[in-house]
PDB file of N, CA and C in Angstrom:
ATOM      1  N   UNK A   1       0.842  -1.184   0.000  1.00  0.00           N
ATOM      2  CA  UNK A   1       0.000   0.000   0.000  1.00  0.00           C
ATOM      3  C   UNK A   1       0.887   1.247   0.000  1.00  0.00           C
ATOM      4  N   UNK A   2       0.564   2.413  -0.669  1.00  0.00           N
ATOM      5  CA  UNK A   2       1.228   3.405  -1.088  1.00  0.00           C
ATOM      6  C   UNK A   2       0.962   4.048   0.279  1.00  0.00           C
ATOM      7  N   UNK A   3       2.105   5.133   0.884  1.00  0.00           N
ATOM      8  CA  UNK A   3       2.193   5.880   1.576  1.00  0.00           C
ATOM      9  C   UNK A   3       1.656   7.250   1.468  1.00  0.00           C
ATOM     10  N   UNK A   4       1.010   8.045   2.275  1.00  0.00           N
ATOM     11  CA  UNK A   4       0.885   9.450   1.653  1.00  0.00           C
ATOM     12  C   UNK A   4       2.173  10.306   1.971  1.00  0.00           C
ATOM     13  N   UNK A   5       2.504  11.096   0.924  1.00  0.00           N
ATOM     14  CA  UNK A   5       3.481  11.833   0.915  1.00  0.00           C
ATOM     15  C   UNK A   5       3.163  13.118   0.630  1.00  0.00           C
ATOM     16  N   UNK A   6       3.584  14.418   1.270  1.00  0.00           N
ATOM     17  CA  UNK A   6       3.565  15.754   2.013  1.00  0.00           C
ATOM     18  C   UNK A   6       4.699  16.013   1.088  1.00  0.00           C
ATOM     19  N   UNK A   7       4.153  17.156   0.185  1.00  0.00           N
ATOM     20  CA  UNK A   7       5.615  18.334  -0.367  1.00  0.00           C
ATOM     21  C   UNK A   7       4.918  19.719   0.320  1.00  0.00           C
ATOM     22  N   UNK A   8       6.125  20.226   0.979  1.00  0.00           N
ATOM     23  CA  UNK A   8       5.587  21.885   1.083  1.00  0.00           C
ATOM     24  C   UNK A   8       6.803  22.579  -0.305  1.00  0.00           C
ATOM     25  N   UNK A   9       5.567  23.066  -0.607  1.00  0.00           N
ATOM     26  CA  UNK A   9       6.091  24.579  -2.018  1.00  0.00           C
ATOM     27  C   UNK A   9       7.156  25.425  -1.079  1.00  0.00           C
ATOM     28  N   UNK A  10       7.240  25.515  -0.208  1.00  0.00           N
ATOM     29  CA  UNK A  10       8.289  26.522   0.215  1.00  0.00           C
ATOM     30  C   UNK A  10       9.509  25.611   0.109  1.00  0.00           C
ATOM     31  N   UNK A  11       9.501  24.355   0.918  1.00  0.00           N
ATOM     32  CA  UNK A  11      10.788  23.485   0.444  1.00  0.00           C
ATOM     33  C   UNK A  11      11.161  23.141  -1.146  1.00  0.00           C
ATOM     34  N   UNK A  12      10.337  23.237  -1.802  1.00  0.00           N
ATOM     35  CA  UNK A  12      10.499  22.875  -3.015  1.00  0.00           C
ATOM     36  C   UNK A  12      11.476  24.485  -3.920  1.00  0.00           C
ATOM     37  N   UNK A  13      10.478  25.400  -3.514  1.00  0.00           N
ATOM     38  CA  UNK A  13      11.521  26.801  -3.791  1.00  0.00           C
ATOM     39  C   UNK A  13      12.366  27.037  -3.494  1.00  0.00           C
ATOM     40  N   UNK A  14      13.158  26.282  -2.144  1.00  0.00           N
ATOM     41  CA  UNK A  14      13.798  26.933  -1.212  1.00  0.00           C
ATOM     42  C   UNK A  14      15.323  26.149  -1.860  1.00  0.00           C
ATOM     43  N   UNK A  15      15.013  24.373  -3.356  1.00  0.00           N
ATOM     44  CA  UNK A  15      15.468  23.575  -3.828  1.00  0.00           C
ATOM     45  C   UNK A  15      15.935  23.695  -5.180  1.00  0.00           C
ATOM     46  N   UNK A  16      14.661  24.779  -5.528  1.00  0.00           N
ATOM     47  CA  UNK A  16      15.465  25.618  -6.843  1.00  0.00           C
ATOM     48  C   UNK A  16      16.143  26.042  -6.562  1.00  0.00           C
ATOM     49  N   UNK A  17      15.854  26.822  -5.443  1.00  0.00           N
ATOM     50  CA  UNK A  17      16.987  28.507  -5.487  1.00  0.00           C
ATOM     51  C   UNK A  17      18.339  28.104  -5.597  1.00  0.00           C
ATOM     52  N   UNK A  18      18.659  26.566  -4.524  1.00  0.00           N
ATOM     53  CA  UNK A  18      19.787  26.086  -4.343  1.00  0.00           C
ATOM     54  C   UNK A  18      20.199  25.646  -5.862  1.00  0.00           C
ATOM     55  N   UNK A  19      19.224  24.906  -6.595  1.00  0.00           N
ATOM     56  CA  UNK A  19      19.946  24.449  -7.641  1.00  0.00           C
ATOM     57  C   UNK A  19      20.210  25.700  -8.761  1.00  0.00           C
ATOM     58  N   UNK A  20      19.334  26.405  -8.542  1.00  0.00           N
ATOM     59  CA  UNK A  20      20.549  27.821 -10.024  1.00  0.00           C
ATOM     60  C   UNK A  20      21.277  28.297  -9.285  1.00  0.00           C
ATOM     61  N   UNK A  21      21.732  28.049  -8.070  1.00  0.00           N
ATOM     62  CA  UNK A  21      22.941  28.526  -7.157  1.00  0.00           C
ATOM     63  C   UNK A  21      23.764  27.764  -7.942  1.00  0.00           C
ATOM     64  N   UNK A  22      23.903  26.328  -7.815  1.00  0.00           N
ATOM     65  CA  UNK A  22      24.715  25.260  -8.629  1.00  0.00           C
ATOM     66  C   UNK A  22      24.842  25.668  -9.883  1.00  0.00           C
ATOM     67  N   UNK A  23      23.613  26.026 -10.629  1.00  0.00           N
ATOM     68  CA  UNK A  23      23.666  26.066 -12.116  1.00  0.00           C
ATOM     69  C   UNK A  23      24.890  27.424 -12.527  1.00  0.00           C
ATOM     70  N   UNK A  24      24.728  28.110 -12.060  1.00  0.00           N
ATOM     71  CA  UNK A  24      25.045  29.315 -12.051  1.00  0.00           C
ATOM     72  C   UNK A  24      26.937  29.190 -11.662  1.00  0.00           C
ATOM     73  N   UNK A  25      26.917  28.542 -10.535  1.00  0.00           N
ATOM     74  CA  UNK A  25      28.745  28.158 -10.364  1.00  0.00           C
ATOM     75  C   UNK A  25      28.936  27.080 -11.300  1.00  0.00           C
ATOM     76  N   UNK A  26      28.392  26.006 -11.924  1.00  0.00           N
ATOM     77  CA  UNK A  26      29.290  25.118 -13.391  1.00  0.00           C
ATOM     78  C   UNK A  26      29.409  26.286 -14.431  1.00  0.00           C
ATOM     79  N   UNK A  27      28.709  26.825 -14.849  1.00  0.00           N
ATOM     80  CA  UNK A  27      28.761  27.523 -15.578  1.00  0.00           C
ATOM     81  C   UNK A  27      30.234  28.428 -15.792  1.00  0.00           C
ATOM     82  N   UNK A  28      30.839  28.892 -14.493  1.00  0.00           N
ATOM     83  CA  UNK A  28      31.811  29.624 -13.944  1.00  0.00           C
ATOM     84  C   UNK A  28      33.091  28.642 -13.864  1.00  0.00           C
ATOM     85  N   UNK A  29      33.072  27.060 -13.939  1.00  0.00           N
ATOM     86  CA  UNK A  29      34.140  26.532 -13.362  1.00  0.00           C
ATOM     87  C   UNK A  29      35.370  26.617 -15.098  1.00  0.00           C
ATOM     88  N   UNK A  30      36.072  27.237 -14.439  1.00  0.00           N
ATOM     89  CA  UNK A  30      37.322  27.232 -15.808  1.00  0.00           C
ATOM     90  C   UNK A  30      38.391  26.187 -16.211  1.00  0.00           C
ATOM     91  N   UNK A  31      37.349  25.788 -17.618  1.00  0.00           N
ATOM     92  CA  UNK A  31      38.439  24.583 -17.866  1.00  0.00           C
ATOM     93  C   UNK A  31      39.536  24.768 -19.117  1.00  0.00           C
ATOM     94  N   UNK A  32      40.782  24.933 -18.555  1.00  0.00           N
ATOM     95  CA  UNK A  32      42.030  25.356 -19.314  1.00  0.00           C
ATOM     96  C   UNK A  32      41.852  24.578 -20.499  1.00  0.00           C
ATOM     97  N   UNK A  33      42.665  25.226 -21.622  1.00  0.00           N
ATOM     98  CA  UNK A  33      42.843  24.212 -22.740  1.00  0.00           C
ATOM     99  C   UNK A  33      44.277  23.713 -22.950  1.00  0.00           C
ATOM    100  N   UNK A  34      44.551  22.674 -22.729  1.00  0.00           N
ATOM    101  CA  UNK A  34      45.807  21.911 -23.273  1.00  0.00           C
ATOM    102  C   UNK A  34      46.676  22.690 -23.330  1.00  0.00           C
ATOM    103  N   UNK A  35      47.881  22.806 -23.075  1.00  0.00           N
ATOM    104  CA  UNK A  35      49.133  23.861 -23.916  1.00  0.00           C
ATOM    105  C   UNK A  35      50.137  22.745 -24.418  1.00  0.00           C
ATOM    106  N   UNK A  36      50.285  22.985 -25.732  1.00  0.00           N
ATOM    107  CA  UNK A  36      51.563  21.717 -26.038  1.00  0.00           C
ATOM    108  C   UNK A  36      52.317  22.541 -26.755  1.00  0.00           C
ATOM    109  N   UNK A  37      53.720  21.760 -26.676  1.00  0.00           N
ATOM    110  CA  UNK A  37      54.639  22.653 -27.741  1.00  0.00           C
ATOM    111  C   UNK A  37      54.152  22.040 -29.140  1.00  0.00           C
ATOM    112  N   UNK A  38      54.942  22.750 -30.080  1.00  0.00           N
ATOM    113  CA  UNK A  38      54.999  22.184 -31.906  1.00  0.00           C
ATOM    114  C   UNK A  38      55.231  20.910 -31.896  1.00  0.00           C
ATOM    115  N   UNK A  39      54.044  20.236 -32.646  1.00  0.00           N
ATOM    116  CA  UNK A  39      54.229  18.986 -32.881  1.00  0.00           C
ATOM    117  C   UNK A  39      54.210  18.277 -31.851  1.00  0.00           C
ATOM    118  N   UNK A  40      53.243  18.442 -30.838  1.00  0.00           N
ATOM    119  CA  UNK A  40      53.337  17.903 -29.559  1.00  0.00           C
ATOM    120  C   UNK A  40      51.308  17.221 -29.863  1.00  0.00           C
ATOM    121  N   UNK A  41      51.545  15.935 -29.457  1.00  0.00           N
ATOM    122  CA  UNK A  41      49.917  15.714 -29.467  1.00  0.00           C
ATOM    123  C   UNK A  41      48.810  16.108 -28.817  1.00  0.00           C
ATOM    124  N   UNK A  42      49.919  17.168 -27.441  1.00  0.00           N
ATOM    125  CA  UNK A  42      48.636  17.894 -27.050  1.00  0.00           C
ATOM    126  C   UNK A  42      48.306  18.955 -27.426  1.00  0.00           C
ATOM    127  N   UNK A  43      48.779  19.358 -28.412  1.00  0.00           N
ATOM    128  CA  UNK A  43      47.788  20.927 -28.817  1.00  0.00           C
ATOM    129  C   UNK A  43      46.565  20.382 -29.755  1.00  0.00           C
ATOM    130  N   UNK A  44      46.713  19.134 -30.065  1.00  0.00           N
ATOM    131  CA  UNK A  44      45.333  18.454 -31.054  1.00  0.00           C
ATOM    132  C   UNK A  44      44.414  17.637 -30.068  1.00  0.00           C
ATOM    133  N   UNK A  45      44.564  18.278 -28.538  1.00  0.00           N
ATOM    134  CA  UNK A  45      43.887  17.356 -27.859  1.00  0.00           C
ATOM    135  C   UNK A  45      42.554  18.169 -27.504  1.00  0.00           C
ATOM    136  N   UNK A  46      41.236  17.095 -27.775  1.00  0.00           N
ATOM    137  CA  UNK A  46      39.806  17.961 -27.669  1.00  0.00           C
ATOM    138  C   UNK A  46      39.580  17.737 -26.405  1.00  0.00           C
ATOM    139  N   UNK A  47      39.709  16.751 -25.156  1.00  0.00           N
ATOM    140  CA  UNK A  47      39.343  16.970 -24.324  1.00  0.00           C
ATOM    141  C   UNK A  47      38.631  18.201 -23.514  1.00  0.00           C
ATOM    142  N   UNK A  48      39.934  18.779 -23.319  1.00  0.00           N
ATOM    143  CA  UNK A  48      39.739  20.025 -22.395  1.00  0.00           C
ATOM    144  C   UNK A  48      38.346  20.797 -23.341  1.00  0.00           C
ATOM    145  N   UNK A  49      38.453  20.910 -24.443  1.00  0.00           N
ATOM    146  CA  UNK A  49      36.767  21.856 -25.045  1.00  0.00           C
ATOM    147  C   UNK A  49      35.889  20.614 -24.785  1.00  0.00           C
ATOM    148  N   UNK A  50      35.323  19.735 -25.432  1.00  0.00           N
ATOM    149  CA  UNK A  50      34.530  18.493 -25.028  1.00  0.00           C
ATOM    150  C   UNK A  50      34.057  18.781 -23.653  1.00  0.00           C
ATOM    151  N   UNK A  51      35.066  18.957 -22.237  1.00  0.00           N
ATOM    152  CA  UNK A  51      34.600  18.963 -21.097  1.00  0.00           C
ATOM    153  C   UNK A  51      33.770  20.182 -20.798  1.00  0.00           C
ATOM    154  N   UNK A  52      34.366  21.655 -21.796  1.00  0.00           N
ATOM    155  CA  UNK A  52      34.026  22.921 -21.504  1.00  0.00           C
ATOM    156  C   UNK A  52      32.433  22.733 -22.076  1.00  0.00           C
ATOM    157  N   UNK A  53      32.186  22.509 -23.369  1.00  0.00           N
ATOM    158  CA  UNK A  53      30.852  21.765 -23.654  1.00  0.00           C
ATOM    159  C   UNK A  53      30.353  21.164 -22.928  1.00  0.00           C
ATOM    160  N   UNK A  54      30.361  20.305 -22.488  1.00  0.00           N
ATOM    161  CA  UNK A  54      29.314  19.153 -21.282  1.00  0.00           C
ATOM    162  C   UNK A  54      28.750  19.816 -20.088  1.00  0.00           C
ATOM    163  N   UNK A  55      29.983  20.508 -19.345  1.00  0.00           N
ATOM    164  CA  UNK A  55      29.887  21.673 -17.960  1.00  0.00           C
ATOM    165  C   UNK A  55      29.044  22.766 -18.834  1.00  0.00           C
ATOM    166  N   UNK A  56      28.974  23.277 -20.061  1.00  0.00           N
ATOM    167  CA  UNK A  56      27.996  23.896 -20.315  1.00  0.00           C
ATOM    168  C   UNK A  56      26.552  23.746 -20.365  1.00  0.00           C
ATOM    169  N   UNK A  57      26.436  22.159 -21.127  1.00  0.00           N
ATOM    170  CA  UNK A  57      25.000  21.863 -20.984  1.00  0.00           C
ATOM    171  C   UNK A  57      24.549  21.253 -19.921  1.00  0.00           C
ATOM    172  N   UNK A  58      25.453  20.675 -18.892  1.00  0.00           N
ATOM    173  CA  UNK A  58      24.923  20.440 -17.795  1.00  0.00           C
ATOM    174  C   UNK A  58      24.530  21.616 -16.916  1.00  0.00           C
ATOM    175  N   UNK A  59      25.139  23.071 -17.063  1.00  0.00           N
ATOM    176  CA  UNK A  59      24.810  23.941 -16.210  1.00  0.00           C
ATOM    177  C   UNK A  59      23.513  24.064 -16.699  1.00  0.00           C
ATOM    178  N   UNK A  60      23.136  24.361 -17.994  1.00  0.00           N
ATOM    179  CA  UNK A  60      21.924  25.030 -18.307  1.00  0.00           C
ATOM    180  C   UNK A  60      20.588  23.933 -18.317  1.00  0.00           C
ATOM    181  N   UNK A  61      21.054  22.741 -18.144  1.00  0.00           N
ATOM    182  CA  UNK A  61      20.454  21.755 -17.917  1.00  0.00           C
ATOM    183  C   UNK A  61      19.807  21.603 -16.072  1.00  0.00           C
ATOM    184  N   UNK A  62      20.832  22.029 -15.479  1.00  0.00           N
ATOM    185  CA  UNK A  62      20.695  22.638 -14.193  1.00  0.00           C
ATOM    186  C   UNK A  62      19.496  23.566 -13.893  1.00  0.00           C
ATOM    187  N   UNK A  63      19.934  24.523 -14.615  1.00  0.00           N
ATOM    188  CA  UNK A  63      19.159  25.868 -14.577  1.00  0.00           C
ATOM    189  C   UNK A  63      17.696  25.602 -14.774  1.00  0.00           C
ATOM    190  N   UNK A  64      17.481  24.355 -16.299  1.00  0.00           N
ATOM    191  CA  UNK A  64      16.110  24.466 -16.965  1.00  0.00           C
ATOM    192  C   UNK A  64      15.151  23.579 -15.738  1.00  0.00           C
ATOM    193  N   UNK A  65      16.327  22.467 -14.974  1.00  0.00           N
ATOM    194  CA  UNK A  65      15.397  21.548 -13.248  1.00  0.00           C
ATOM    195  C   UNK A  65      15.092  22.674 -12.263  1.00  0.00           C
ATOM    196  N   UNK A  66      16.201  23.438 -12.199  1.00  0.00           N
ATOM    197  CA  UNK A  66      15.345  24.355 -11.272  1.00  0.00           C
ATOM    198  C   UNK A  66      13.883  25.649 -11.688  1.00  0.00           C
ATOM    199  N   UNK A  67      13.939  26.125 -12.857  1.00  0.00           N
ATOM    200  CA  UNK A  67      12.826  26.591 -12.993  1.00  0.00           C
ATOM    201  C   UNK A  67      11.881  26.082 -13.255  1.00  0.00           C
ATOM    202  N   UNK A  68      12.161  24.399 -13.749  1.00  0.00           N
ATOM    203  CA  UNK A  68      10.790  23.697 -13.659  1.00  0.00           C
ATOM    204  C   UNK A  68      10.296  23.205 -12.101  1.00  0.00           C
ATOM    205  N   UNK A  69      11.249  22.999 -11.058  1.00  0.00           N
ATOM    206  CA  UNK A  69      11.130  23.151 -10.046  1.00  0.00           C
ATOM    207  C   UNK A  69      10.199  23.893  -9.304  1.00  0.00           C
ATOM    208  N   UNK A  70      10.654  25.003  -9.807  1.00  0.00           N
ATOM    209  CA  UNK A  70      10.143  26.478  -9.064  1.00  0.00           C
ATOM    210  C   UNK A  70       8.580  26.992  -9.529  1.00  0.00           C
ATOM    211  N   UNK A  71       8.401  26.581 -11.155  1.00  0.00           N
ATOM    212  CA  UNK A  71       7.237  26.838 -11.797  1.00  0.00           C
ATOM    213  C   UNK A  71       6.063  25.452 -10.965  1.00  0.00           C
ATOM    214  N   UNK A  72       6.859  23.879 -10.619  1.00  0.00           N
ATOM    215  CA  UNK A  72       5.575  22.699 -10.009  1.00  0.00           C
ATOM    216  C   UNK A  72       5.318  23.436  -8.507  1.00  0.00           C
ATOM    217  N   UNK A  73       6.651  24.236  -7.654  1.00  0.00           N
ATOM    218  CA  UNK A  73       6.141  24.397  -6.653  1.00  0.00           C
ATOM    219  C   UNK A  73       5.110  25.609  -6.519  1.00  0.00           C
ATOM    220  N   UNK A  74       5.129  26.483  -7.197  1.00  0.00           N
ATOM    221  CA  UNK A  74       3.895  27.365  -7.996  1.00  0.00           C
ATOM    222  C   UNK A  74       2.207  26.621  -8.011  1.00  0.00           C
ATOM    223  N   UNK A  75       2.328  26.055  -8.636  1.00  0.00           N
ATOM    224  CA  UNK A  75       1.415  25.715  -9.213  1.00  0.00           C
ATOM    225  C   UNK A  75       0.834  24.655  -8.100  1.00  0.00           C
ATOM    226  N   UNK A  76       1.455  23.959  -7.165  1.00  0.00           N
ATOM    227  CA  UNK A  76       0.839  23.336  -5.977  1.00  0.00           C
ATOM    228  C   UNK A  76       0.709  24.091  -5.099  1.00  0.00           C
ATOM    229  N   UNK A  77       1.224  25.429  -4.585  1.00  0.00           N
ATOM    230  CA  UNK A  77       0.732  26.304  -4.054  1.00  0.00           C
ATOM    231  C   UNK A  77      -0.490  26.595  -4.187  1.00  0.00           C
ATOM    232  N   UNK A  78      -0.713  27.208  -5.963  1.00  0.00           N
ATOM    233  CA  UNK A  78      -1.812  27.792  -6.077  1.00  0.00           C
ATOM    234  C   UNK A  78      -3.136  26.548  -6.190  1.00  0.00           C
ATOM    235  N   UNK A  79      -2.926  25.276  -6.230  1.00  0.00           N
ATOM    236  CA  UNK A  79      -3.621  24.223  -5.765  1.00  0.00           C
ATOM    237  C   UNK A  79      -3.963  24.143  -4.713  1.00  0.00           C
ATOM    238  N   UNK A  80      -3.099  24.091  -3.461  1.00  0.00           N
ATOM    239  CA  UNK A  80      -3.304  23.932  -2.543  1.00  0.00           C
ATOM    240  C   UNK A  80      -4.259  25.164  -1.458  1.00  0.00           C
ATOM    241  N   UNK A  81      -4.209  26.075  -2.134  1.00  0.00           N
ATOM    242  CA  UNK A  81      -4.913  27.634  -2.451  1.00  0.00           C
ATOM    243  C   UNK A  81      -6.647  27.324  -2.644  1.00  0.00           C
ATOM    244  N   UNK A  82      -6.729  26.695  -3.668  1.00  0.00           N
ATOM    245  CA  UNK A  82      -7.435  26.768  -3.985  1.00  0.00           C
ATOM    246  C   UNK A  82      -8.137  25.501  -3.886  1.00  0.00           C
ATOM    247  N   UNK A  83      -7.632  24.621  -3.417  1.00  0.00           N
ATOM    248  CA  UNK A  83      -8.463  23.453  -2.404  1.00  0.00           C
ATOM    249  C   UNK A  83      -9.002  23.479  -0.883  1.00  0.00           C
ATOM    250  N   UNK A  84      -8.199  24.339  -0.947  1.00  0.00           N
ATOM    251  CA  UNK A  84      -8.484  25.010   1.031  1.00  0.00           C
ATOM    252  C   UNK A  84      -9.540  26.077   0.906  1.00  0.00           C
ATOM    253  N   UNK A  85      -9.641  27.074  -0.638  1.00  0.00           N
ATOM    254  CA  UNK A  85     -10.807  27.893  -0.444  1.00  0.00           C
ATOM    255  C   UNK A  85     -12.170  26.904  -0.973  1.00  0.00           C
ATOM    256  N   UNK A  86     -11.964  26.147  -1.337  1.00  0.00           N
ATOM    257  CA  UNK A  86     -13.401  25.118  -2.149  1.00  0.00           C
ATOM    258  C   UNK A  86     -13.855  23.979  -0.286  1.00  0.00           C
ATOM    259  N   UNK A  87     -13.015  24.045  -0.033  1.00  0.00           N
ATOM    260  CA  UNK A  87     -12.848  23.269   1.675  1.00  0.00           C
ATOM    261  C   UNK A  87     -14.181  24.283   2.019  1.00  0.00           C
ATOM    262  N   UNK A  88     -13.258  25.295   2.557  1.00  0.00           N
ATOM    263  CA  UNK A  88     -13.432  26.327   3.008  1.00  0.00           C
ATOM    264  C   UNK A  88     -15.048  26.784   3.145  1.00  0.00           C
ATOM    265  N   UNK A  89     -15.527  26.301   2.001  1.00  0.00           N
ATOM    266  CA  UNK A  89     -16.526  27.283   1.414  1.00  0.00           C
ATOM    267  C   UNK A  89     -17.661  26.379   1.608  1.00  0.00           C
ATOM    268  N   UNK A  90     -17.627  25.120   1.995  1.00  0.00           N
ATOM    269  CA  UNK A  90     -18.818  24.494   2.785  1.00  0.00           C
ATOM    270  C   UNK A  90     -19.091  24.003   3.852  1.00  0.00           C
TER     271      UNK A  90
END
């Protein structure tokens, strides 16, 4: 048998905020590129961009969980709003 489970919208906001905190520092973390001398195989090495790419879409990937975050805890607010005034009202 399923349990009932309790979200409060303020914890849920309080989970975005933290995560575009996160989103917001990958975004910032600086990843050097290779230095090689002439004819050295690391100046043809993609790593270091590859990683700068990934830390990019993971930040904004970040960013897009927390405003969907922030927009469900919205919207159960204004549910929960508006189940307490329909309560309410008989």
């Amino acid at each position: 048998m399923a349990e009932p489970v309790g979200v409060d919208p303020a914890a849920l906001r309080t989970l975005a905020d933290r995560m575009a905190v996160v989103g917001d520092e990958l975004a910032t973390v600086p990843i050097p590129e290779a230095i090689g001398w002439a004819g050295s195989a690391l100046t043809r090495l993609e790593a270091p961009r590859r990683a700068a790419v990934e830390l990019h879409r993971l930040a904004t990937a970040v960013h897009d969980w927390a405003a969907t975050v922030r927009r469900s805890a919205e919207q159960l607010a204004a549910a929960e709003q508006a189940s307490a005034a329909h309560l309410g009202s008989r």
